[in-house]
N, C-alpha and C. Protein backbone atom coordinates (compact mmCIF):
# COMPACT_ATOMS: atom_id res chain seq x y z
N UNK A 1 6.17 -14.10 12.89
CA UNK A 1 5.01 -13.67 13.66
C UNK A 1 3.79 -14.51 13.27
N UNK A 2 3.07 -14.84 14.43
CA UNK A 2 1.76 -15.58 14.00
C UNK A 2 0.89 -14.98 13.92
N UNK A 3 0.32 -13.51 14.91
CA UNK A 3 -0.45 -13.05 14.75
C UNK A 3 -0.27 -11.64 14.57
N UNK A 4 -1.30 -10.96 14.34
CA UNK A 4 -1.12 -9.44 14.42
C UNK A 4 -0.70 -8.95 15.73
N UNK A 5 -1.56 -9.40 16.82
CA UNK A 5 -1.08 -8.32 18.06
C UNK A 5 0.41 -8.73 18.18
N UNK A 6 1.20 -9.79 17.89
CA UNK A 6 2.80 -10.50 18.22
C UNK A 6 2.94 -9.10 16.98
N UNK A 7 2.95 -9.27 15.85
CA UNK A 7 3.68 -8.21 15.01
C UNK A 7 3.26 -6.18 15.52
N UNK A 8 2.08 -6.04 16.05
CA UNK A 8 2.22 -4.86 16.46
C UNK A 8 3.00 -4.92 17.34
N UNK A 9 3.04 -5.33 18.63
CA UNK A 9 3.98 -5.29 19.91
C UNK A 9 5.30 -5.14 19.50
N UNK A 10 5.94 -6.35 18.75
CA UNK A 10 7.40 -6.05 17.94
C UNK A 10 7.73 -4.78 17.23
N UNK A 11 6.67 -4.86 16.18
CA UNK A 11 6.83 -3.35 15.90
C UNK A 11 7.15 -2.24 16.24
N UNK A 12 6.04 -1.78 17.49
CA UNK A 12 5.93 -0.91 18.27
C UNK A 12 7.30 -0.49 19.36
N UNK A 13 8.06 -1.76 19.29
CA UNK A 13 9.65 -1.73 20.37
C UNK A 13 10.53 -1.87 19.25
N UNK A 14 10.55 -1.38 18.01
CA UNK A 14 11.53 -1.81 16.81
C UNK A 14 12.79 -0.60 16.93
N UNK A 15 13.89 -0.48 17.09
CA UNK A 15 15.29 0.28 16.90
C UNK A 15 16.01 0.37 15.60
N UNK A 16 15.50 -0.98 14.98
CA UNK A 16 16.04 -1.12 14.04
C UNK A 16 17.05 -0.18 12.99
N UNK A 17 16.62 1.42 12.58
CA UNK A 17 16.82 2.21 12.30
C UNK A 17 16.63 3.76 13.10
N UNK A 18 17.60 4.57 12.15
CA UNK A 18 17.17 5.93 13.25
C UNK A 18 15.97 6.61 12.81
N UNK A 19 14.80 5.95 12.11
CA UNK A 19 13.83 6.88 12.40
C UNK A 19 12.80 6.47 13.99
N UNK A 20 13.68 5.20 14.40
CA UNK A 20 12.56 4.98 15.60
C UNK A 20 13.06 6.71 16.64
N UNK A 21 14.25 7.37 16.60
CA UNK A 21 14.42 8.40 17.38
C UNK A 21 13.20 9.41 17.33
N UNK A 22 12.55 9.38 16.45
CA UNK A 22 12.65 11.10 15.71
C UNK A 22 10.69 10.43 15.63
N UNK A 23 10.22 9.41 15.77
CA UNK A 23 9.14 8.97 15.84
C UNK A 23 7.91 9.12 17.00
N UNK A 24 6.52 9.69 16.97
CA UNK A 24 5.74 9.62 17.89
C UNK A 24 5.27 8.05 18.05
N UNK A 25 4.77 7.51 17.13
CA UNK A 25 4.70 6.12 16.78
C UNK A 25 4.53 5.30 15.70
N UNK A 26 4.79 4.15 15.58
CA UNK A 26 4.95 3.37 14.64
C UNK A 26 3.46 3.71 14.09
N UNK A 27 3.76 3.47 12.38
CA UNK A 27 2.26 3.84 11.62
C UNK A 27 1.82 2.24 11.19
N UNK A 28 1.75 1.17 11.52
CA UNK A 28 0.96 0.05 11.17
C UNK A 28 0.43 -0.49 10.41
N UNK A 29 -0.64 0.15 10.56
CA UNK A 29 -2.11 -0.17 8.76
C UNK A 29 -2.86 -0.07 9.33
N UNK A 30 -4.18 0.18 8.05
CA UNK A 30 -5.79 0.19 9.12
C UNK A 30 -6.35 -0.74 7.92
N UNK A 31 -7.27 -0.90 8.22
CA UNK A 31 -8.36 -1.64 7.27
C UNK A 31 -8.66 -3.16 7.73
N UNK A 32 -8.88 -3.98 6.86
CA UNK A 32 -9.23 -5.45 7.34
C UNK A 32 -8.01 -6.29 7.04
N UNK A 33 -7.40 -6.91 7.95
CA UNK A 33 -6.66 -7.70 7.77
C UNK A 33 -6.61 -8.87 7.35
N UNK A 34 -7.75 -9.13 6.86
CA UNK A 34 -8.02 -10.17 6.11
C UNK A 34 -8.56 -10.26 4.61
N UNK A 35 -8.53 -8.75 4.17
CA UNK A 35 -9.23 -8.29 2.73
C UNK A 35 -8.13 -9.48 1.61
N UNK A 36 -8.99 -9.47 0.41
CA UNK A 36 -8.39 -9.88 -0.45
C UNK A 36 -7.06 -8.65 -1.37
N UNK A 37 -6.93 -7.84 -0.68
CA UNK A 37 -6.73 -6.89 -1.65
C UNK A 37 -5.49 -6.22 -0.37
N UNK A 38 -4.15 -5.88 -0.71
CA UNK A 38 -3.33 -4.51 0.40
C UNK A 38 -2.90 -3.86 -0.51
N UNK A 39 -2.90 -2.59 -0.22
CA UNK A 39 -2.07 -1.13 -0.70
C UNK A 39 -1.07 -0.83 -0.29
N UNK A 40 -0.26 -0.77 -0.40
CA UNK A 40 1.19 -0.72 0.20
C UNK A 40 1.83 1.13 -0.58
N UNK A 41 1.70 1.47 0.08
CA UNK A 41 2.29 3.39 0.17
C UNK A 41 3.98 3.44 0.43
N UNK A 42 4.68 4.81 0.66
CA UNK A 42 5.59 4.69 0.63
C UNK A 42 5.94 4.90 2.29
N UNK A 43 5.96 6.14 3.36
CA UNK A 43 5.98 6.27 4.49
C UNK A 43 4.93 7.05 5.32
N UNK A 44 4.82 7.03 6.28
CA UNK A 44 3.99 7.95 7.42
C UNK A 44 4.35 9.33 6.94
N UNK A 45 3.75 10.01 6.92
CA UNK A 45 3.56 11.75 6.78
C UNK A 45 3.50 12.08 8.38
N UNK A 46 3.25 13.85 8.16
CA UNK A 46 3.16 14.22 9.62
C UNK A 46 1.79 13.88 10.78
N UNK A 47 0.64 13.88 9.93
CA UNK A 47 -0.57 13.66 10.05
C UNK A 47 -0.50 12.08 10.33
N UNK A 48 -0.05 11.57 9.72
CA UNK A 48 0.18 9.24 9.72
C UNK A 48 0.77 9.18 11.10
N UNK A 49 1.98 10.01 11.30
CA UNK A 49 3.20 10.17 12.45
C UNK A 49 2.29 10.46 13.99
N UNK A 50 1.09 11.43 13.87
CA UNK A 50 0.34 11.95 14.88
C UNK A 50 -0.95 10.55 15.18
N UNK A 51 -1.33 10.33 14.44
CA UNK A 51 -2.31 9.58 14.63
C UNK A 51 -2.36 8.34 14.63
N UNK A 52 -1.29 7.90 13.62
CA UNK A 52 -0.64 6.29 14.28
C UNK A 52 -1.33 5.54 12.77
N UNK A 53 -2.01 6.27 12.08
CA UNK A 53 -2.53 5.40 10.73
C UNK A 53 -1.80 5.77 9.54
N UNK A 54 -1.69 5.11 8.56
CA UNK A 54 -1.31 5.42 7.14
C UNK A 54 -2.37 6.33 6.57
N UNK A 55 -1.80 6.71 5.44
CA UNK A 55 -2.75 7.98 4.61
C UNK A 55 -3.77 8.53 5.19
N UNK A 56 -3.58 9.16 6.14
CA UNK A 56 -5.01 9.82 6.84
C UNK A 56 -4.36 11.62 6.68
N UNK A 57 -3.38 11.83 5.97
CA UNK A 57 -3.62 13.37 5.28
C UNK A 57 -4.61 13.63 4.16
N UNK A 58 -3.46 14.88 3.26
CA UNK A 58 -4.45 14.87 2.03
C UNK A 58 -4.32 14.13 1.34
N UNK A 59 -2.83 13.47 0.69
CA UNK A 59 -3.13 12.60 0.11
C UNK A 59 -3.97 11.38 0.21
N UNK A 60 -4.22 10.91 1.30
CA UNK A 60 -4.92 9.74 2.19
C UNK A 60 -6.59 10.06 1.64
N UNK A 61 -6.76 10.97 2.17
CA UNK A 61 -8.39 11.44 1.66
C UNK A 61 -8.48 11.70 0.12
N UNK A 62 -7.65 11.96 -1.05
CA UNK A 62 -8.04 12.06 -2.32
C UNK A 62 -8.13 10.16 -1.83
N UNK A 63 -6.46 9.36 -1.98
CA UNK A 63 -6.90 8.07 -2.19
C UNK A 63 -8.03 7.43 -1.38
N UNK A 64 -8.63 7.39 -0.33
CA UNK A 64 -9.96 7.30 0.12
C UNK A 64 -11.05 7.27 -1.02
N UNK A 65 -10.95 8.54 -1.66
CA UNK A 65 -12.61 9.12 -2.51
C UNK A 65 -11.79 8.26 -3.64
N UNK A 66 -11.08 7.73 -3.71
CA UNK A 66 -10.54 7.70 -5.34
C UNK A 66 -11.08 6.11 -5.32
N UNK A 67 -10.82 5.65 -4.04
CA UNK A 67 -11.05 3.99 -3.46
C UNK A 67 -12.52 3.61 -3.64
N UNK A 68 -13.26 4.80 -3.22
CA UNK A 68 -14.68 4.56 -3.24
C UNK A 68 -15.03 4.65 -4.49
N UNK A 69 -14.79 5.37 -5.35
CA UNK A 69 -15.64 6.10 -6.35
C UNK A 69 -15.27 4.41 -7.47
N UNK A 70 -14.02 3.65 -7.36
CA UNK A 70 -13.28 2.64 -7.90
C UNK A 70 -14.08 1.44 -7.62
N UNK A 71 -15.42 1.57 -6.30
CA UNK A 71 -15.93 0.66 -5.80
C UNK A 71 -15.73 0.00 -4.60
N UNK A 72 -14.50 0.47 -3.64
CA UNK A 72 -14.21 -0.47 -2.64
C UNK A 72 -15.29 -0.07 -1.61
N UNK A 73 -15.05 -1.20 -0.46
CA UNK A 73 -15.83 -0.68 0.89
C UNK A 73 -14.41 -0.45 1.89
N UNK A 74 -14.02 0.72 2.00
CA UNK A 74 -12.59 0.85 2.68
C UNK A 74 -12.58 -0.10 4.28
N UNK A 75 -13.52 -0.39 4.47
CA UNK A 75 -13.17 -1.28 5.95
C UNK A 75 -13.40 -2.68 5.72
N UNK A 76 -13.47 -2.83 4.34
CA UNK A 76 -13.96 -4.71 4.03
C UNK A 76 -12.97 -4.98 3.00
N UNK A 77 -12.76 -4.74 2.09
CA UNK A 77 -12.31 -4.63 0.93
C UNK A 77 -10.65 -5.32 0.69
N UNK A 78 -9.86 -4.15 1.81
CA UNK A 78 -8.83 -3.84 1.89
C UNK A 78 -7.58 -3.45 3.08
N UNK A 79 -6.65 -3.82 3.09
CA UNK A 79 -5.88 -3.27 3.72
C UNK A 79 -4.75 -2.48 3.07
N UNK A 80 -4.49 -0.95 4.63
CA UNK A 80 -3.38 -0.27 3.65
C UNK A 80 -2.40 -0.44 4.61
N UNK A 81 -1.14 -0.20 4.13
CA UNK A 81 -0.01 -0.08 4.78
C UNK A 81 0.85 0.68 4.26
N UNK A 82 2.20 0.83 4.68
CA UNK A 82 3.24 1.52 4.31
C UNK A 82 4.47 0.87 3.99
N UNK A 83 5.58 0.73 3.40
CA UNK A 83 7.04 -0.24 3.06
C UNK A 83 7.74 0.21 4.45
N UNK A 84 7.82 2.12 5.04
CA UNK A 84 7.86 2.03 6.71
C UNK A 84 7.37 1.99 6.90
N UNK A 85 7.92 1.80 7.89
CA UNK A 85 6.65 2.18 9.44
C UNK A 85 6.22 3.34 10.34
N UNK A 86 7.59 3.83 10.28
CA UNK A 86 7.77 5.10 10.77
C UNK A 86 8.29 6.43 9.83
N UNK A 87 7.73 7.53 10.62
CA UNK A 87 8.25 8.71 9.40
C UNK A 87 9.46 9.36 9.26
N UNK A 88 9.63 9.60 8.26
CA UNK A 88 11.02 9.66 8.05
C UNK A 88 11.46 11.53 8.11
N UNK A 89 11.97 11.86 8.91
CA UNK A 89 11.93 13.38 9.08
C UNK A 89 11.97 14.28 7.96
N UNK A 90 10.52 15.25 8.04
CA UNK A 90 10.76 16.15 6.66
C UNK A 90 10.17 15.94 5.83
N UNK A 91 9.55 14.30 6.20
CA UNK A 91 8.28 13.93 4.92
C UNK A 91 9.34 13.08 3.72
N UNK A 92 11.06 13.28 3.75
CA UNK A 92 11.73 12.75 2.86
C UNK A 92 11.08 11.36 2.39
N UNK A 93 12.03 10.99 1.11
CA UNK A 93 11.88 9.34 0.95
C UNK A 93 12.54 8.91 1.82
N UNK A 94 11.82 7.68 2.27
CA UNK A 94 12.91 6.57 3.19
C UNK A 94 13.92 6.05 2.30
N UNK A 95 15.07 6.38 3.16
CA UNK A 95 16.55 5.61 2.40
C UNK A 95 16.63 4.19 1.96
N UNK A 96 17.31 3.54 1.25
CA UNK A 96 17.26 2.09 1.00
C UNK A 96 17.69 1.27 2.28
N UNK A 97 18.57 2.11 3.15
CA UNK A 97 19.00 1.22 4.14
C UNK A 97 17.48 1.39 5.36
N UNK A 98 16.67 2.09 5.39
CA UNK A 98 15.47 2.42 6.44
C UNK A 98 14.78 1.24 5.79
N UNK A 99 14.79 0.71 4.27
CA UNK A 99 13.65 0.36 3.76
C UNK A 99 14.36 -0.90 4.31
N UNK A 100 15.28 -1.36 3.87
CA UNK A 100 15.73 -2.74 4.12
C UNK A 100 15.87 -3.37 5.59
N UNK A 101 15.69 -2.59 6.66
CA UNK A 101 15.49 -2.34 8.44
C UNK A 101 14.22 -2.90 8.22
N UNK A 102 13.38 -2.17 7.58
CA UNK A 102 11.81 -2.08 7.94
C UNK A 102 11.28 -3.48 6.97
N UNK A 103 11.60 -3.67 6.32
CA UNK A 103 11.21 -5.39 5.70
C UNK A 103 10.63 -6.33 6.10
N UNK A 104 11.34 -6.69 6.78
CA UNK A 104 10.69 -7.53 7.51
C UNK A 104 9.47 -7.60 8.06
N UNK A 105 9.00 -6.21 8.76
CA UNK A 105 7.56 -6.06 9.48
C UNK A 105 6.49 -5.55 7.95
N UNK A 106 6.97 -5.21 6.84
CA UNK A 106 6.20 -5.21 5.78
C UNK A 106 5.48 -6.79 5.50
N UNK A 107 6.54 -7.54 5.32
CA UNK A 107 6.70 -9.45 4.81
C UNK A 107 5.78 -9.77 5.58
N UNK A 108 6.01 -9.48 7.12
CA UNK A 108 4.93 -10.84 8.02
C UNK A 108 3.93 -9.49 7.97
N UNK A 109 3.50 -8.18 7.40
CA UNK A 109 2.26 -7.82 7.06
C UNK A 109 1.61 -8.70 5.64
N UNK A 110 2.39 -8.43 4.45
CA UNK A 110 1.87 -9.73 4.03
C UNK A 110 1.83 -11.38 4.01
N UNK A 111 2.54 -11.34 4.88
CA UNK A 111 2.18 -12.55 4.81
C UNK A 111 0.32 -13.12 5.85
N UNK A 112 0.87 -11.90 6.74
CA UNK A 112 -0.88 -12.20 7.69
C UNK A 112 -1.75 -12.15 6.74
N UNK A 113 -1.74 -11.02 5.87
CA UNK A 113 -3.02 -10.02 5.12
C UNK A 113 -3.33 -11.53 4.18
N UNK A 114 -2.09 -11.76 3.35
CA UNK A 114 -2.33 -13.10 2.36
C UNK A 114 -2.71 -12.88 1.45
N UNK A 115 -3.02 -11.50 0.77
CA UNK A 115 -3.90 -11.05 -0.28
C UNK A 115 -3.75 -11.31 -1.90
N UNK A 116 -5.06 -11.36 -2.76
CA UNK A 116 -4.82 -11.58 -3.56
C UNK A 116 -4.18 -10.80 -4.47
N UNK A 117 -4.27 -9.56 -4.39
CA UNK A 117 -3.90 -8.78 -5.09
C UNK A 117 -3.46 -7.66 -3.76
N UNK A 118 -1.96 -7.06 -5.10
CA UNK A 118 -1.11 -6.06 -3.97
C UNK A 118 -0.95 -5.03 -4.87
N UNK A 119 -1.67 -3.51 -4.41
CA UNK A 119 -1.18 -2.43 -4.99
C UNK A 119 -0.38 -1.73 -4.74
N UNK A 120 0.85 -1.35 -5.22
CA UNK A 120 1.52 -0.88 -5.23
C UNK A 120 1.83 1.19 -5.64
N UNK A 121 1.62 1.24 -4.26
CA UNK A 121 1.47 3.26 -4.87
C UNK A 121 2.99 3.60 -4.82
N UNK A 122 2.84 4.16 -5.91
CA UNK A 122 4.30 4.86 -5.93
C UNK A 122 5.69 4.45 -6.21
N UNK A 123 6.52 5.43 -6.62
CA UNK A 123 7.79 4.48 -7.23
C UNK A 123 8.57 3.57 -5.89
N UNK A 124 8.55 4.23 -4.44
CA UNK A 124 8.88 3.82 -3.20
C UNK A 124 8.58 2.58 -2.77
N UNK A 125 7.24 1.90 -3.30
CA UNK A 125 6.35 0.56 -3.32
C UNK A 125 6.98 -0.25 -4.17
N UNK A 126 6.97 -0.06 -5.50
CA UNK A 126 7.36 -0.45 -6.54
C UNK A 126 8.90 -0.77 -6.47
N UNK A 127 9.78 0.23 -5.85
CA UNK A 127 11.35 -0.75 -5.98
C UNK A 127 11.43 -1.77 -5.06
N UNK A 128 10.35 -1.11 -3.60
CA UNK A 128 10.99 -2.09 -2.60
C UNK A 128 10.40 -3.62 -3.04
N UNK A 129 9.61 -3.53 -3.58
CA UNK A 129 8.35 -5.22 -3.86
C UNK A 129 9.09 -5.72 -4.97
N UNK A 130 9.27 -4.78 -6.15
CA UNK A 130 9.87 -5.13 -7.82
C UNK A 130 10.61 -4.85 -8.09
N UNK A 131 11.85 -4.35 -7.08
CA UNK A 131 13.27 -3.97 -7.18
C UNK A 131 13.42 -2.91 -8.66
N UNK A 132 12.68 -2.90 -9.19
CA UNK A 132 12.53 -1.87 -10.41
C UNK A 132 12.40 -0.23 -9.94
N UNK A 133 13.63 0.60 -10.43
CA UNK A 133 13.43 1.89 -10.22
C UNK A 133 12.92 2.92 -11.16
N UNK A 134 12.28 3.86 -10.52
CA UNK A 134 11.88 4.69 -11.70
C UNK A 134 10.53 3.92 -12.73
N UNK A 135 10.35 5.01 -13.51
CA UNK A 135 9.65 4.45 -14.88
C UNK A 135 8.01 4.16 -14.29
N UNK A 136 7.32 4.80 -13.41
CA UNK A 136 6.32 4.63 -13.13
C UNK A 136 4.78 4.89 -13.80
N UNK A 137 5.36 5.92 -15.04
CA UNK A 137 4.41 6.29 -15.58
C UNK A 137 4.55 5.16 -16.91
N UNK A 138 5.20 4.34 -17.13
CA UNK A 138 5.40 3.07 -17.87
C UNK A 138 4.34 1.99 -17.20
N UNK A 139 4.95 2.05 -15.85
CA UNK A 139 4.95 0.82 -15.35
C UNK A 139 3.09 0.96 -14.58
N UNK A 140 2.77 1.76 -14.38
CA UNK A 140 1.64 1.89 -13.93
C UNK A 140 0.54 1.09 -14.73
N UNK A 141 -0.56 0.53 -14.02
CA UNK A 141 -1.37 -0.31 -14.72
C UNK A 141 -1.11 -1.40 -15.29
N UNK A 142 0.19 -1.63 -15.42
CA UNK A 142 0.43 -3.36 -15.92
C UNK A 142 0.78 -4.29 -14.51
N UNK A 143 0.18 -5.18 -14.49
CA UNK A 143 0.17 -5.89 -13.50
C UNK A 143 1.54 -7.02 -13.89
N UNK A 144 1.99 -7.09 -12.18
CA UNK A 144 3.44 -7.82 -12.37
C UNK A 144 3.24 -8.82 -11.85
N UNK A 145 4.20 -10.24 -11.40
CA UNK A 145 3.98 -11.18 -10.51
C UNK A 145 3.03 -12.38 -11.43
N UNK A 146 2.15 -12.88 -10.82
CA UNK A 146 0.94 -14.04 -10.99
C UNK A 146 0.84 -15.19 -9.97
N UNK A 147 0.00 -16.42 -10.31
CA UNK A 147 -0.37 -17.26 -9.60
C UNK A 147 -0.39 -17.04 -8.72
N UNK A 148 0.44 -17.25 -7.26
CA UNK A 148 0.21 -16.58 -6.44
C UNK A 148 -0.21 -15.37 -5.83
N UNK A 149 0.33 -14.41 -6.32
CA UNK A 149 -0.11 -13.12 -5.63
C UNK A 149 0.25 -12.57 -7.21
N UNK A 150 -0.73 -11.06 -7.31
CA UNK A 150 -0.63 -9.99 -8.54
C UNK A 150 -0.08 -8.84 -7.91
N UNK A 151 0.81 -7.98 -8.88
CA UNK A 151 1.09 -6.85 -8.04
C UNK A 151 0.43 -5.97 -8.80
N UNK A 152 0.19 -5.04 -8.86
CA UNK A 152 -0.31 -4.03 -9.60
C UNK A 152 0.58 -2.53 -9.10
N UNK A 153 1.31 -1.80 -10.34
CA UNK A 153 1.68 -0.22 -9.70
C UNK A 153 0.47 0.66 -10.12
N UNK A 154 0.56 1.45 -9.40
CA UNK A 154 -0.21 3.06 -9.59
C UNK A 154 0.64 4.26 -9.13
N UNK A 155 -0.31 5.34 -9.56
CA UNK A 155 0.40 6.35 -9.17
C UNK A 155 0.29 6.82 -7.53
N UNK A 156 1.23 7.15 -6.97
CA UNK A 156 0.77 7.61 -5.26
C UNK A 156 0.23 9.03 -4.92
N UNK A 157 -1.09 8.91 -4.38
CA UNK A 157 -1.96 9.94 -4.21
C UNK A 157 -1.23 10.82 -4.21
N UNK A 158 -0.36 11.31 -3.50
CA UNK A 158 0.76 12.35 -3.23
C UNK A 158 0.88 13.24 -4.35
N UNK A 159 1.15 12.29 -5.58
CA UNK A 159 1.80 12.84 -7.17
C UNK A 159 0.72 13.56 -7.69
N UNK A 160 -0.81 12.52 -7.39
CA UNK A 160 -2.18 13.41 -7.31
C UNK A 160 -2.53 14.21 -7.46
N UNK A 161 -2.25 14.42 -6.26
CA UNK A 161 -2.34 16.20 -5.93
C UNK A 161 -1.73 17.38 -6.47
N UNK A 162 -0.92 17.07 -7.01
CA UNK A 162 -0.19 17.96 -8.46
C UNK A 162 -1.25 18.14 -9.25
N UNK A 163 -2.60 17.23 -9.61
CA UNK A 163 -3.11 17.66 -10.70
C UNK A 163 -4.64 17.59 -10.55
N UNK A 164 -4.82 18.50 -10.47
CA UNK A 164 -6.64 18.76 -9.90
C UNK A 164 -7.84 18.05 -11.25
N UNK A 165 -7.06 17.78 -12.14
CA UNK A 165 -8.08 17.38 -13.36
C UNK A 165 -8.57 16.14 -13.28
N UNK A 166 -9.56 15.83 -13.74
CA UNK A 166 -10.19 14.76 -13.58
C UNK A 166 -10.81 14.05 -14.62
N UNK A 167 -9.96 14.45 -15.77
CA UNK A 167 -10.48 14.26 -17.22
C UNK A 167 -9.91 13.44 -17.30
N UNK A 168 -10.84 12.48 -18.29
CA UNK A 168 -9.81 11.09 -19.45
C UNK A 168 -8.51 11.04 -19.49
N UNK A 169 -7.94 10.22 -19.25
CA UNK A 169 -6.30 10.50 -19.07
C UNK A 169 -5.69 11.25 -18.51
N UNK A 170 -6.40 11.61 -17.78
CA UNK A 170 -5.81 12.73 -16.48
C UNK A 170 -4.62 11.73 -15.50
N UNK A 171 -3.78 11.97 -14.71
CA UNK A 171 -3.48 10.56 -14.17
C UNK A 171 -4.56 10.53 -13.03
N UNK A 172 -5.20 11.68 -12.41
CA UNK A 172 -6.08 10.85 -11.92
C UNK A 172 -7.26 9.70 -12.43
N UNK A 173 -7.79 10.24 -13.22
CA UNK A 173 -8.74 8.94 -14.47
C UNK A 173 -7.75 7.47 -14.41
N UNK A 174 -6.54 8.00 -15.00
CA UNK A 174 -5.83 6.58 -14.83
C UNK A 174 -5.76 5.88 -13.80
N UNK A 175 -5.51 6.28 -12.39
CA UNK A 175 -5.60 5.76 -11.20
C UNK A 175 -6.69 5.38 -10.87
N UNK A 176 -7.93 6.13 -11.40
CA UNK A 176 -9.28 5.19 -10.73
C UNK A 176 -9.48 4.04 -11.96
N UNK A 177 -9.01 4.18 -12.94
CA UNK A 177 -9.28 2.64 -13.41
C UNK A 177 -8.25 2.04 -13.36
N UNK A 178 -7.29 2.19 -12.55
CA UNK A 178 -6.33 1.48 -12.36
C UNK A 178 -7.07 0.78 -10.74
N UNK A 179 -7.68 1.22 -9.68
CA UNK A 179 -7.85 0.45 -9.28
C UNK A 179 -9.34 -0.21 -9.01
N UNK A 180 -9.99 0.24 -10.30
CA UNK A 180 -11.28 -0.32 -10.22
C UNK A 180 -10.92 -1.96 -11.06
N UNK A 181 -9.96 -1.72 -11.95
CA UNK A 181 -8.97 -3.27 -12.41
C UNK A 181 -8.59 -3.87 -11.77
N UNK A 182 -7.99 -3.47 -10.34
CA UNK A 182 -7.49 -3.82 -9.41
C UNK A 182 -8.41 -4.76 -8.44
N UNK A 183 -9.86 -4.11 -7.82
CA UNK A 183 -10.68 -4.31 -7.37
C UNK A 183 -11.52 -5.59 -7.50
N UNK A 184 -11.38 -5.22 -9.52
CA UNK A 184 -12.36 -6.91 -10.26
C UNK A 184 -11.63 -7.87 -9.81
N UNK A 185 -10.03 -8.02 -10.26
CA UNK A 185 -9.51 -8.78 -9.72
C UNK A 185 -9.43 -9.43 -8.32
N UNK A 186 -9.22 -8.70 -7.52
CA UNK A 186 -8.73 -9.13 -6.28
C UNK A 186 -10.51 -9.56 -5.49
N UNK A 187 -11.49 -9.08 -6.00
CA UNK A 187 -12.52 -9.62 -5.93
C UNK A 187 -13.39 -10.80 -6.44
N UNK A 188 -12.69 -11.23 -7.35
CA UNK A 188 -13.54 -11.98 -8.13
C UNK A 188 -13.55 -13.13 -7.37
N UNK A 189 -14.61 -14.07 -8.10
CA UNK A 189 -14.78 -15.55 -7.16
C UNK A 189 -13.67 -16.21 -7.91
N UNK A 190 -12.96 -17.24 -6.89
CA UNK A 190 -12.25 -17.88 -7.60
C UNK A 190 -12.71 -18.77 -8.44
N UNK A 191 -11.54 -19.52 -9.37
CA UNK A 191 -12.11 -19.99 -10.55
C UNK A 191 -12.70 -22.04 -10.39
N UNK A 192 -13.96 -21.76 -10.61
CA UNK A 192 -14.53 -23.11 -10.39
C UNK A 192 -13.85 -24.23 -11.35
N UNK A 193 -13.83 -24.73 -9.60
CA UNK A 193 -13.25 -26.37 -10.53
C UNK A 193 -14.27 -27.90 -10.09
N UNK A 194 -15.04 -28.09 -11.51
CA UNK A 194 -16.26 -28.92 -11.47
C UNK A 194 -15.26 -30.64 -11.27
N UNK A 195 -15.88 -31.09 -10.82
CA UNK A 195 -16.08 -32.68 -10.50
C UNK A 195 -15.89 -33.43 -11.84
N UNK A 196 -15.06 -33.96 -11.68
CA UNK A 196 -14.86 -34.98 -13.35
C UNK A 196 -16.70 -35.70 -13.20
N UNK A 197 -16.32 -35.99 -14.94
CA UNK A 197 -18.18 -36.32 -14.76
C UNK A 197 -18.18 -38.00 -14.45
């Protein structure tokens, strides 16, 4: 795909798997498609499924306030997406065989987006990008990959919401400096390279 509207259109007519049956419509991404920075989630919820965007439930709105409070500008900053596209009935995890259908339209998302840095929510993010299962409360906050692109895991708002605290080491605390780390990075100016003298 060269551009976005070629990858929505495809998208939008995709069979690939049986959640295109059971689907109102494909969930896409919102944000800037050109941010230095994508979030990559695990699938559409019922609320994502109705409205056609990623995280626009509850979990969507903690990670929202969690985005801001971390520093982003959610319509400049960043783009979010999902590993599907579509929801998977019941709110379940998407199966490995849905995830491996849906690939492809993740890839030419990054590859449009191009970003410097890729966060990774959730263990669902994390196998499909780092083939690594499990172990998220390990793996959270250490950044994987380099030179080219950084990955970064976190925890997925979802898990969040299990825990209303907001204290030091809360995992929410961990998640907002997990992506206010996230943020320096994928923001920073790149690194100057002066003129031999």
């Amino acid at each position: 795909m060269q551009s976005w509207a070629a990858l929505s259109s495809a998208c939008g007519q995709c069979q690939r798997c049986g959640l295109a049956s059971s689907r109102q419509q494909v969930v896409l991404g919102r944000g800037n498609p050109e941010a230095p920075l994508l979030l990559i989630g695990e699938a559409p919820g019922q609320q994502e499924d109705e409205q056609g965007l990623p995280f626009v439930g509850r979990s969507g709105q903690l990670l929202d306030r969690l985005l801001e409070e971390a520093g982003f500008n959610l319509s400049h900053d960043l783009y979010i997406c999902n590993v599907v596209k579509c929801r998977p009935p019941g709110n379940r995890k998407p199966t490995r065989e849905e995830r491996q259908q849906c690939r492809p339209w993740l890839d030419q998302q990054i590859a449009l987006v191009n970003p410097r840095v890729i966060v990774l929510a959730g263990a669902t993010a994390i196998e499909a990008l780092l083939g690594i299962k499990g172990g998220i409360t390990k793996l959270r906050g250490q950044w994987q990959g380099g030179e080219q692109r950084w990955l970064l895991p976190v925890f997925h708002p979802a898990y969040l919401l299990r825990f209303g605290s907001e204290a030091e080491q809360s995992p929410r605390w961990f998640t907002r400096q997990d992506l206010k780390t996230a943020r320096e990075r994928a923001l920073a100016p790149p690194p100057c390279s002066l003129p031999p003298p």
